[in-house]
N, C-alpha and C. Protein backbone atom coordinates (compact mmCIF):
# COMPACT_ATOMS: atom_id res chain seq x y z
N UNK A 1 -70.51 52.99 -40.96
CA UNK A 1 -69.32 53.79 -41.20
C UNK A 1 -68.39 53.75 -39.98
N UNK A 2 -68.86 53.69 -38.87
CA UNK A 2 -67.90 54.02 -37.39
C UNK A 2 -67.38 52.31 -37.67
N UNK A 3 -67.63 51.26 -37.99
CA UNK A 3 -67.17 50.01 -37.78
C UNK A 3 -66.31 50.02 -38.98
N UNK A 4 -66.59 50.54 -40.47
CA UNK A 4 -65.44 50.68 -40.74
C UNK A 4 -64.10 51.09 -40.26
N UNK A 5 -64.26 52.39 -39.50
CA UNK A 5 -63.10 53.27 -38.82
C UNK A 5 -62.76 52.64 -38.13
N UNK A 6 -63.71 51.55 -37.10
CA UNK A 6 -63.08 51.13 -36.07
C UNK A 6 -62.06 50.03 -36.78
N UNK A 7 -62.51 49.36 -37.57
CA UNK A 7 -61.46 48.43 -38.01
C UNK A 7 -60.89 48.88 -39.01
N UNK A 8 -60.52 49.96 -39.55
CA UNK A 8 -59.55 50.30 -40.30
C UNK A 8 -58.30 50.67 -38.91
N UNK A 9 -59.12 51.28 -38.29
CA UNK A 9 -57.93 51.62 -37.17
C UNK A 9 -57.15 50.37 -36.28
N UNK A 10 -57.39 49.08 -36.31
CA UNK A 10 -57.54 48.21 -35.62
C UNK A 10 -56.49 47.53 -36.53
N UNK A 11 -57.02 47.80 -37.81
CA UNK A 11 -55.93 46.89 -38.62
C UNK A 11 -54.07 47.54 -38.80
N UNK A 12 -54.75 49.03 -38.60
CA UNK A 12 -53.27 49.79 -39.18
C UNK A 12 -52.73 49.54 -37.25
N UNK A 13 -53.62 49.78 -36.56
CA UNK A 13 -52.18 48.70 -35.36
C UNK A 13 -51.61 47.69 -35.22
N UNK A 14 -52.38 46.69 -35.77
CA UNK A 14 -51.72 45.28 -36.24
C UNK A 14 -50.96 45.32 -37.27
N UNK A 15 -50.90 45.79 -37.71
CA UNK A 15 -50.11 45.93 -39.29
C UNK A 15 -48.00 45.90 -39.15
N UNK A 16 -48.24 46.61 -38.14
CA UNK A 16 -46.70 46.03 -38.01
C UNK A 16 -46.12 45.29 -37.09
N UNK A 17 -47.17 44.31 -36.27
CA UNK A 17 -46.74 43.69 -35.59
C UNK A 17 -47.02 42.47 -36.49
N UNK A 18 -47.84 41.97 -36.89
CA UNK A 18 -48.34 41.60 -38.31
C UNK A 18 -46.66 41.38 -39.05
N UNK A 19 -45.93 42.25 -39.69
CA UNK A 19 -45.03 42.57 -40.51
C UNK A 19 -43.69 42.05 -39.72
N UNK A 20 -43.91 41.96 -38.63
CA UNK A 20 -42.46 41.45 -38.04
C UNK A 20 -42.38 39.97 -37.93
N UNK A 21 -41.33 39.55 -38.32
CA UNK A 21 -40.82 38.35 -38.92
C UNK A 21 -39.79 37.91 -37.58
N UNK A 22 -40.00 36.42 -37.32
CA UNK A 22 -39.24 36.25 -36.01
C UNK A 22 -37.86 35.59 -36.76
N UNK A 23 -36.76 35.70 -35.91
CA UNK A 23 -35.75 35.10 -35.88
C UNK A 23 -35.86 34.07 -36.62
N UNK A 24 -36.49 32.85 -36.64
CA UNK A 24 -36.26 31.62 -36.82
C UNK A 24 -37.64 31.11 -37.64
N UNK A 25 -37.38 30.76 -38.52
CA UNK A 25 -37.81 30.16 -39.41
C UNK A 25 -38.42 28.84 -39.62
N UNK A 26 -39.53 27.84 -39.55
CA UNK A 26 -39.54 26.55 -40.06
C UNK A 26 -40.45 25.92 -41.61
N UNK A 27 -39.21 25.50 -41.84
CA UNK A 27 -40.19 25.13 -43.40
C UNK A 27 -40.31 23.90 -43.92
N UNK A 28 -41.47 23.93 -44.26
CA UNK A 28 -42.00 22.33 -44.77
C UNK A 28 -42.04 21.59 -43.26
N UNK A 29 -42.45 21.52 -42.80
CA UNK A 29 -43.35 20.96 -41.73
C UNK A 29 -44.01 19.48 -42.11
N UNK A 30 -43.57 18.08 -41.85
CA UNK A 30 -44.04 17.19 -42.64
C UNK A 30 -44.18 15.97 -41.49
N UNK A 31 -44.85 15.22 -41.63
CA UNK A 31 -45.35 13.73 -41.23
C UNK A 31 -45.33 12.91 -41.85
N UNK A 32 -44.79 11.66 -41.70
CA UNK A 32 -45.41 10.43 -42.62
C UNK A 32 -46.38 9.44 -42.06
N UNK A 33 -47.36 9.05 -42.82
CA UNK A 33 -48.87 8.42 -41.67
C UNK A 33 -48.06 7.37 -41.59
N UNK A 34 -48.78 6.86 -40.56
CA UNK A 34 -48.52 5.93 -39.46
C UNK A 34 -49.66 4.77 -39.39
N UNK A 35 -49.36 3.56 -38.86
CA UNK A 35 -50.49 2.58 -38.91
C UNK A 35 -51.22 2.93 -37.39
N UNK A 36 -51.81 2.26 -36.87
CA UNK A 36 -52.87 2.08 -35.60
C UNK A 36 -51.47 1.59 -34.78
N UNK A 37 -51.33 2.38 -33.97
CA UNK A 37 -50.35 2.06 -32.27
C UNK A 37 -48.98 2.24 -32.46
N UNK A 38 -48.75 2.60 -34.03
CA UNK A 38 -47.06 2.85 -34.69
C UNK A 38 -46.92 4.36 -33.53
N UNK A 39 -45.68 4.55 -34.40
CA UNK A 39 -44.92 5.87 -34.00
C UNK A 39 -45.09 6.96 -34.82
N UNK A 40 -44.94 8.26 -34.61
CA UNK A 40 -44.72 9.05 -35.99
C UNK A 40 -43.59 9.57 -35.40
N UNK A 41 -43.61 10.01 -36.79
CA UNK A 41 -42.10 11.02 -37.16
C UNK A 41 -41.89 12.52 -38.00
N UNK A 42 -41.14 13.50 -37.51
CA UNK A 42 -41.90 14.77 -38.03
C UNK A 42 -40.37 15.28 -38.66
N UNK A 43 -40.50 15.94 -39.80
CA UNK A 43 -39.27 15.86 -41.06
C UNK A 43 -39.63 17.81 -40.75
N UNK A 44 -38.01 18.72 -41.10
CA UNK A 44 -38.97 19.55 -41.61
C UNK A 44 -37.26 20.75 -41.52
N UNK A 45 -37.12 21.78 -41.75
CA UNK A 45 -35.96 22.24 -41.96
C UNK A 45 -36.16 23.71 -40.95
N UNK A 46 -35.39 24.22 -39.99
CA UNK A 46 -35.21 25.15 -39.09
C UNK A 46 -33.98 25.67 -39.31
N UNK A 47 -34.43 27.45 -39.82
CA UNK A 47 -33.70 28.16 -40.35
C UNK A 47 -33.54 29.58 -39.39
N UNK A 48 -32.26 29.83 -39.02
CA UNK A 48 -32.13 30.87 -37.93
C UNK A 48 -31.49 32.15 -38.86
N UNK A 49 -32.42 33.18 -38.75
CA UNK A 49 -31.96 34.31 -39.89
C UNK A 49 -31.29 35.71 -38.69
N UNK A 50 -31.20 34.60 -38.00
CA UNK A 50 -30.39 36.42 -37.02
C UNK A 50 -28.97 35.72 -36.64
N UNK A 51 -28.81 37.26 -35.87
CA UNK A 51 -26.78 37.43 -35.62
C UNK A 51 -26.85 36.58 -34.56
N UNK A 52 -27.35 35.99 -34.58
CA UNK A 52 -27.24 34.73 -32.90
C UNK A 52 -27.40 33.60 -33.18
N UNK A 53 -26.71 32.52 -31.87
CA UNK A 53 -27.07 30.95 -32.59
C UNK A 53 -27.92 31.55 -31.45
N UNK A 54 -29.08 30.37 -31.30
CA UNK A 54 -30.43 29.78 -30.78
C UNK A 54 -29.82 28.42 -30.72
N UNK A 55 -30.86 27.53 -29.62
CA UNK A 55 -30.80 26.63 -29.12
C UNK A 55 -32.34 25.51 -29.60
N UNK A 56 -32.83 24.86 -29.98
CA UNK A 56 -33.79 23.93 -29.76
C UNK A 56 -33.69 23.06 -29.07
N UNK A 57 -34.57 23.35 -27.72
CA UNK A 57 -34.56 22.69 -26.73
C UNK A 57 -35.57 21.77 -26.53
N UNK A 58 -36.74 21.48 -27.05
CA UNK A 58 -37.90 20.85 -26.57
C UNK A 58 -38.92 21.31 -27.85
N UNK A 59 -39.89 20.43 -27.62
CA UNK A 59 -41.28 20.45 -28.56
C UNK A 59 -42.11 19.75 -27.95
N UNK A 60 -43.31 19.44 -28.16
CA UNK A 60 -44.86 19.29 -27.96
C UNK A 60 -46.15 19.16 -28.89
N UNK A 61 -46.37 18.41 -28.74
CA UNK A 61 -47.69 18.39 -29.75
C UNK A 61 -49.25 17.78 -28.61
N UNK A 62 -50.36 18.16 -29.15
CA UNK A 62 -51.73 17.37 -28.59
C UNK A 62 -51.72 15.87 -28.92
N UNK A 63 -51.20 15.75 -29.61
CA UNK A 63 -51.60 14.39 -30.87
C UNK A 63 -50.89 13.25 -30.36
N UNK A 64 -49.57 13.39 -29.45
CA UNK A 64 -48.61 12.35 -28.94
C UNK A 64 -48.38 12.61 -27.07
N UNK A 65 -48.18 11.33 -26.80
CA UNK A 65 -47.76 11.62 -25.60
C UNK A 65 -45.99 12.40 -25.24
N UNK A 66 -45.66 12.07 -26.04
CA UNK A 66 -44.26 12.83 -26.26
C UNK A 66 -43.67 13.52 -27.68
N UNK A 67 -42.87 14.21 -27.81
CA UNK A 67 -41.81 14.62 -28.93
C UNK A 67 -40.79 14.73 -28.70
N UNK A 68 -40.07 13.81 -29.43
CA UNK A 68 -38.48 14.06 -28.78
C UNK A 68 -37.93 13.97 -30.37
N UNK A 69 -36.29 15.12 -30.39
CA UNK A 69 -35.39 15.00 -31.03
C UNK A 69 -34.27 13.87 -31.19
N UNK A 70 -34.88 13.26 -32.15
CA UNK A 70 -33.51 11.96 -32.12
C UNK A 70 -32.71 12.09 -33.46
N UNK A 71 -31.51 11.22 -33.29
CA UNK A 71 -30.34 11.13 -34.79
C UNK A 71 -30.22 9.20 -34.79
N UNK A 72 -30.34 9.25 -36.07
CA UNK A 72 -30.07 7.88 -36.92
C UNK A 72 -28.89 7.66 -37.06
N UNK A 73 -28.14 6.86 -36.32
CA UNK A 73 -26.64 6.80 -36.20
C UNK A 73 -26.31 4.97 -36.67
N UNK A 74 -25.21 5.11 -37.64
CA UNK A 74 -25.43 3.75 -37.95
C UNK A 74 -23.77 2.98 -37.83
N UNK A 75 -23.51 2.11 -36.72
CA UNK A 75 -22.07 1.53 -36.46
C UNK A 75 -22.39 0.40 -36.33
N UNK A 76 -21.03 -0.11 -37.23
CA UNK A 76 -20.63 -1.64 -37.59
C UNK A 76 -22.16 -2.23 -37.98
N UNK A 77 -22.44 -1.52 -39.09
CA UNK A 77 -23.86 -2.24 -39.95
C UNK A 77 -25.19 -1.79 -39.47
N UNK A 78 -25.06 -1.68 -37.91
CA UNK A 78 -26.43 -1.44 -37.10
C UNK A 78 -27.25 0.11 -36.76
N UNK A 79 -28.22 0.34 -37.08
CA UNK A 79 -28.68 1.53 -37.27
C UNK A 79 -29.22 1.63 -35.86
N UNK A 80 -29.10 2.99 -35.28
CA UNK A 80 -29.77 2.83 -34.35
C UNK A 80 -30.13 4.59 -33.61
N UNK A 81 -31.16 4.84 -33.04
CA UNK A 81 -31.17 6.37 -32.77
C UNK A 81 -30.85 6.72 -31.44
N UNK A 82 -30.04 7.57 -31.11
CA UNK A 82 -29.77 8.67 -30.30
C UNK A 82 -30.64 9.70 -29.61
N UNK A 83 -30.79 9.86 -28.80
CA UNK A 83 -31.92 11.10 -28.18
C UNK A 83 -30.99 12.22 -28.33
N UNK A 84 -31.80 13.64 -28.13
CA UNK A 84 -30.73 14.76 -28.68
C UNK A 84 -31.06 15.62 -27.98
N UNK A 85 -30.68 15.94 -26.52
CA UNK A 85 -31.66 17.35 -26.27
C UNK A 85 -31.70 18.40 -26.06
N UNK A 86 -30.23 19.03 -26.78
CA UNK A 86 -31.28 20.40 -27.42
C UNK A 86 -30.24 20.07 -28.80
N UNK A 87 -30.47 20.93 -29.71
CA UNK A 87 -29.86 20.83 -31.14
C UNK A 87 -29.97 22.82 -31.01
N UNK A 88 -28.47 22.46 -31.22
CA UNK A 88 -27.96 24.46 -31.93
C UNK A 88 -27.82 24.47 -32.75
N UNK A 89 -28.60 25.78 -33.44
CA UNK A 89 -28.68 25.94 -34.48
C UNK A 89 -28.01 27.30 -35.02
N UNK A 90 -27.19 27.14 -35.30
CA UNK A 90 -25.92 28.26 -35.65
C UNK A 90 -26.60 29.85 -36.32
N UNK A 91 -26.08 31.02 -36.02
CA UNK A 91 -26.93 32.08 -36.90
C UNK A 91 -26.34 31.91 -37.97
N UNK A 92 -27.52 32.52 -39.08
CA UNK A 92 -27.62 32.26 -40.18
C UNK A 92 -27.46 31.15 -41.04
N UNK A 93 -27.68 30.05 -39.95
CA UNK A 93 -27.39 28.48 -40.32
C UNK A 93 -28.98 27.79 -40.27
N UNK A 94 -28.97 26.77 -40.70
CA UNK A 94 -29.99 25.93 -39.92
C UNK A 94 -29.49 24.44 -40.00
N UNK A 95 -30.63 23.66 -39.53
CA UNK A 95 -30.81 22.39 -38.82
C UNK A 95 -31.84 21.18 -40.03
N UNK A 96 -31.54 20.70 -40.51
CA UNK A 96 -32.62 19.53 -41.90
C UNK A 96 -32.82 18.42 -40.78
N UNK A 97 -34.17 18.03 -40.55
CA UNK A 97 -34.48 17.41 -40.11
C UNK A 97 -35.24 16.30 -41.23
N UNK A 98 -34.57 15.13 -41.76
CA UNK A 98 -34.97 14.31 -42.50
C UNK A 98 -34.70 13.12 -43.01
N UNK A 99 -35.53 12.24 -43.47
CA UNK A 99 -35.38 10.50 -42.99
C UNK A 99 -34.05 9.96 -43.24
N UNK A 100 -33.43 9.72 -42.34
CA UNK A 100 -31.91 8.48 -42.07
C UNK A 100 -30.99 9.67 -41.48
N UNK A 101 -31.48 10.55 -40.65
CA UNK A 101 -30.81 11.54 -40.09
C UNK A 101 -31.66 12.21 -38.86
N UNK A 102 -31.22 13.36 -38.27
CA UNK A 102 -32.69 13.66 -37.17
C UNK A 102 -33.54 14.17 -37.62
N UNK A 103 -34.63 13.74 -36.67
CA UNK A 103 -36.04 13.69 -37.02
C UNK A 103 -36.39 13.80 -35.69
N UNK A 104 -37.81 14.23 -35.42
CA UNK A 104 -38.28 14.10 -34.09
C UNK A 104 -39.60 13.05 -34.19
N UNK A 105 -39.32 12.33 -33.19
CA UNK A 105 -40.45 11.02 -32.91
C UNK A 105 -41.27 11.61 -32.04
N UNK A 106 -42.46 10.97 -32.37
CA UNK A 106 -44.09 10.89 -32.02
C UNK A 106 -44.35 9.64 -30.95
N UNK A 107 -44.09 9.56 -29.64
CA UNK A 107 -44.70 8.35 -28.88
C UNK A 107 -45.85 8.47 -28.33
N UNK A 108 -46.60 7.78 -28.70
CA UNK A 108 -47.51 7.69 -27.34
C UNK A 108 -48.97 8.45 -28.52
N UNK A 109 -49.21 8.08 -29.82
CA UNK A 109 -50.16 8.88 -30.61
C UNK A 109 -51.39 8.49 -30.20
N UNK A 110 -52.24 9.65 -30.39
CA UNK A 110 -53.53 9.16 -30.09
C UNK A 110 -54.44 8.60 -30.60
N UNK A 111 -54.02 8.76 -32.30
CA UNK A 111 -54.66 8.04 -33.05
C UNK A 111 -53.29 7.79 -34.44
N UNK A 112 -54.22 6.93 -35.26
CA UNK A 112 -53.35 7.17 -36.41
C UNK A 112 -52.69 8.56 -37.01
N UNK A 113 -51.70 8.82 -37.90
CA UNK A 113 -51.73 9.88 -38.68
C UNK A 113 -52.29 9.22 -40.05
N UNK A 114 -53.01 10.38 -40.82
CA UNK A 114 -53.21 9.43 -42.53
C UNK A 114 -52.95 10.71 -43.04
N UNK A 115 -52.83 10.88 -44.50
CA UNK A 115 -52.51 11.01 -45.41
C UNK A 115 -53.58 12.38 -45.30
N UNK A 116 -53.34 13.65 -45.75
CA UNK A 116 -54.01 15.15 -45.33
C UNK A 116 -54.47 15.41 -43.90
N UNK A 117 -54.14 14.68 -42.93
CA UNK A 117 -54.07 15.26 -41.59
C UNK A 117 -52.97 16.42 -41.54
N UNK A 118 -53.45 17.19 -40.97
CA UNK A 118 -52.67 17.86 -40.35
C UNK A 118 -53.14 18.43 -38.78
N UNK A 119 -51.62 19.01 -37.76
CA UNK A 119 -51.53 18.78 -36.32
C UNK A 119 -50.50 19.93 -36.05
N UNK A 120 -50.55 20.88 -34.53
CA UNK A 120 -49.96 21.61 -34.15
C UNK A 120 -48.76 20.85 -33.44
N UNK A 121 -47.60 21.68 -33.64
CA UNK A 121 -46.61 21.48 -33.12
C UNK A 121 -45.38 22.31 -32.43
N UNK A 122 -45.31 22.41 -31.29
CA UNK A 122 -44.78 23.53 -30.25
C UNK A 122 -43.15 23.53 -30.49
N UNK A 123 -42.40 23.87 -30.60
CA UNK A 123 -40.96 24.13 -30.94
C UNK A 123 -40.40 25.28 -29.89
N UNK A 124 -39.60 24.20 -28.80
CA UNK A 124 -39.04 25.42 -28.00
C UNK A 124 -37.54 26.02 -28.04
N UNK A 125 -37.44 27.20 -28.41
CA UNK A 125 -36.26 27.80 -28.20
C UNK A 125 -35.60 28.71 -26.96
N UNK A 126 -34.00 28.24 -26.81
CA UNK A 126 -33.86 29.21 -25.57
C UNK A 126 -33.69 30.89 -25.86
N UNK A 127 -33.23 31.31 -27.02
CA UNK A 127 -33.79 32.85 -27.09
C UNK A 127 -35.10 33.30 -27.56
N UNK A 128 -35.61 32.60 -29.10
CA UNK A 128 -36.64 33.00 -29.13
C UNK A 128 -38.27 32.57 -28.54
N UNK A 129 -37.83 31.84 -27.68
CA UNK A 129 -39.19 31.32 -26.79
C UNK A 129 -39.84 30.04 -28.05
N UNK A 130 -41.31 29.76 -27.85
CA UNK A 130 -41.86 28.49 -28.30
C UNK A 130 -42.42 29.25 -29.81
N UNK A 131 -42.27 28.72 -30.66
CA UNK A 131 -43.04 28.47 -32.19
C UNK A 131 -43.44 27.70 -32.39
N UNK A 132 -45.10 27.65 -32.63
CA UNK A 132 -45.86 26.65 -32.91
C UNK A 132 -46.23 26.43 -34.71
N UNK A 133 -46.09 25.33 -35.40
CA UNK A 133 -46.22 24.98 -36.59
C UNK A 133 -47.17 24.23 -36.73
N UNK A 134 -47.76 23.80 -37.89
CA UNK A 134 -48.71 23.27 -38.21
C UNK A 134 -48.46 21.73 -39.09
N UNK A 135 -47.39 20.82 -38.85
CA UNK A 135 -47.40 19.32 -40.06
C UNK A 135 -48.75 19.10 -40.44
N UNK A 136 -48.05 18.77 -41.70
CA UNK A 136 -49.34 18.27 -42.78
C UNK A 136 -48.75 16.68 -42.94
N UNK A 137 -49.47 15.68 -42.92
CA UNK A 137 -49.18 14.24 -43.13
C UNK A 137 -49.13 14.09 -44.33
N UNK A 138 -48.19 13.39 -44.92
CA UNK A 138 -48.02 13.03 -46.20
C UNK A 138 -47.33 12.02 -46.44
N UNK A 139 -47.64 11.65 -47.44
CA UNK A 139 -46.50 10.29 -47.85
C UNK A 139 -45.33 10.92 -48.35
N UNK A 140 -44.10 10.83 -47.79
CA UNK A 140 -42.98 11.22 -47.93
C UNK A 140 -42.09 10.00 -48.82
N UNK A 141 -41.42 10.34 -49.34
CA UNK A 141 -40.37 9.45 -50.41
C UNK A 141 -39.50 9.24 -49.34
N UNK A 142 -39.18 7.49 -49.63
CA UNK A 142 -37.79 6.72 -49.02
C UNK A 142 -38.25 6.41 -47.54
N UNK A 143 -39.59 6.43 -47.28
CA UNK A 143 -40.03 6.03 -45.46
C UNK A 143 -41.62 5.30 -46.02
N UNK A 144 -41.28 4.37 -47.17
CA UNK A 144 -42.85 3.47 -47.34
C UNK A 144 -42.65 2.71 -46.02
N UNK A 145 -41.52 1.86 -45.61
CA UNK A 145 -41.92 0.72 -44.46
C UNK A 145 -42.02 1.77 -43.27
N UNK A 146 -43.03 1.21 -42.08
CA UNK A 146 -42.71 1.34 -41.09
C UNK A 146 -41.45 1.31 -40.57
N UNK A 147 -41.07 2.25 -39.36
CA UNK A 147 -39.54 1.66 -39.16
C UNK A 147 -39.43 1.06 -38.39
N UNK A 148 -40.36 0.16 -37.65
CA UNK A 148 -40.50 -1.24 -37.15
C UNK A 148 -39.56 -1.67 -37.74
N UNK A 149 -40.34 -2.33 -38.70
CA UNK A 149 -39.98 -3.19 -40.03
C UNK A 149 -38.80 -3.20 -40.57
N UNK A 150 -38.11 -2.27 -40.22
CA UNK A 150 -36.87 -2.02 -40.87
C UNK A 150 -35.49 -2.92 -39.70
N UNK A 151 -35.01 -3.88 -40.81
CA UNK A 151 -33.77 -4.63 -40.44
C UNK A 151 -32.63 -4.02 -39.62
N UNK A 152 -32.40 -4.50 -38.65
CA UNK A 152 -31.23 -3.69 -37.65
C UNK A 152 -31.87 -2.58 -37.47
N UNK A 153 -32.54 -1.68 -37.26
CA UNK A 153 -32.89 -1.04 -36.22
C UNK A 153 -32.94 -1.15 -34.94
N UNK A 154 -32.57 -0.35 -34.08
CA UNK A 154 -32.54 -0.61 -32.61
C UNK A 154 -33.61 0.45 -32.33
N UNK A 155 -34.83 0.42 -31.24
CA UNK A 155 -35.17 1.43 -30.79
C UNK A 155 -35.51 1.83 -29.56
């Protein structure tokens, strides 16, 4: 009975810290697998629900030696990406991060990604500090080739 109480009481203090909802939002959290020594790439939509813009400044994962924000920019025929570093994200606006537009790249992986992996991923902001997410690997529509493989690319 006292371990009930104790954790009934334990829970009704968590309960509204529990209930508070941060600023910023990320949804659908996505990967597309990758072969042995490729790159990955992480898709996923950041939604800012307060009276302020926020900044995305940086990210992190275990799984890569780096994460960086890049844009798919394509002149006189040739596609080629941009580094980005930080991306604002307007209040009550957000940011689509998805294939032939920005995306954040995976260098330096430690292993493959496949298909139901999933991996933590650190998201830093300059007001609301770091949010960590969870991508799930999946086969995503319109990114079957490697983007090696892909004609005129520069990288």
């Amino acid at each position: 009975m006292r371990f009930l109480l104790a954790l009934s009481f334990l829970l009704a203090l968590a309960l509204p810290a529990l209930a508070q909802e941060l600023p910023i939002r990320i949804a659908d959290p996505k990967a597309r697998p990758t072969a042995p020594g490729g790159t990955g790439v992480v898709y996923m939509t950041v939604i800012n629900h307060a009276d302020a813009d926020d900044d995305l400044t940086g990210m992190s994962t275990p799984i890569a030696d780096k994460a960086e924000m890049h844009r798919s920019v394509t002149k006189n025929g040739v596609t080629s990406m941009e580094a980005v570093a930080d991306l604002p994200i307007k209040a009550h606006g957000n940011a689509a991060f998805e294939p032939g537009g920005l995306h954040i790249m995976l260098t330096g992986l430690k292993q493959p990604l496949k298909v139901g992996d999933s991996f933590p991923l650190q998201l830093r902001f300059a007001k609301v500090g770091a949010i960590t997410v969870t991508v799930s690997v999946q086969a995503i529509k319109g990114t079957a080739k490697p983007m090696a493989d892909m004609p005129g690319m520069k990288m």
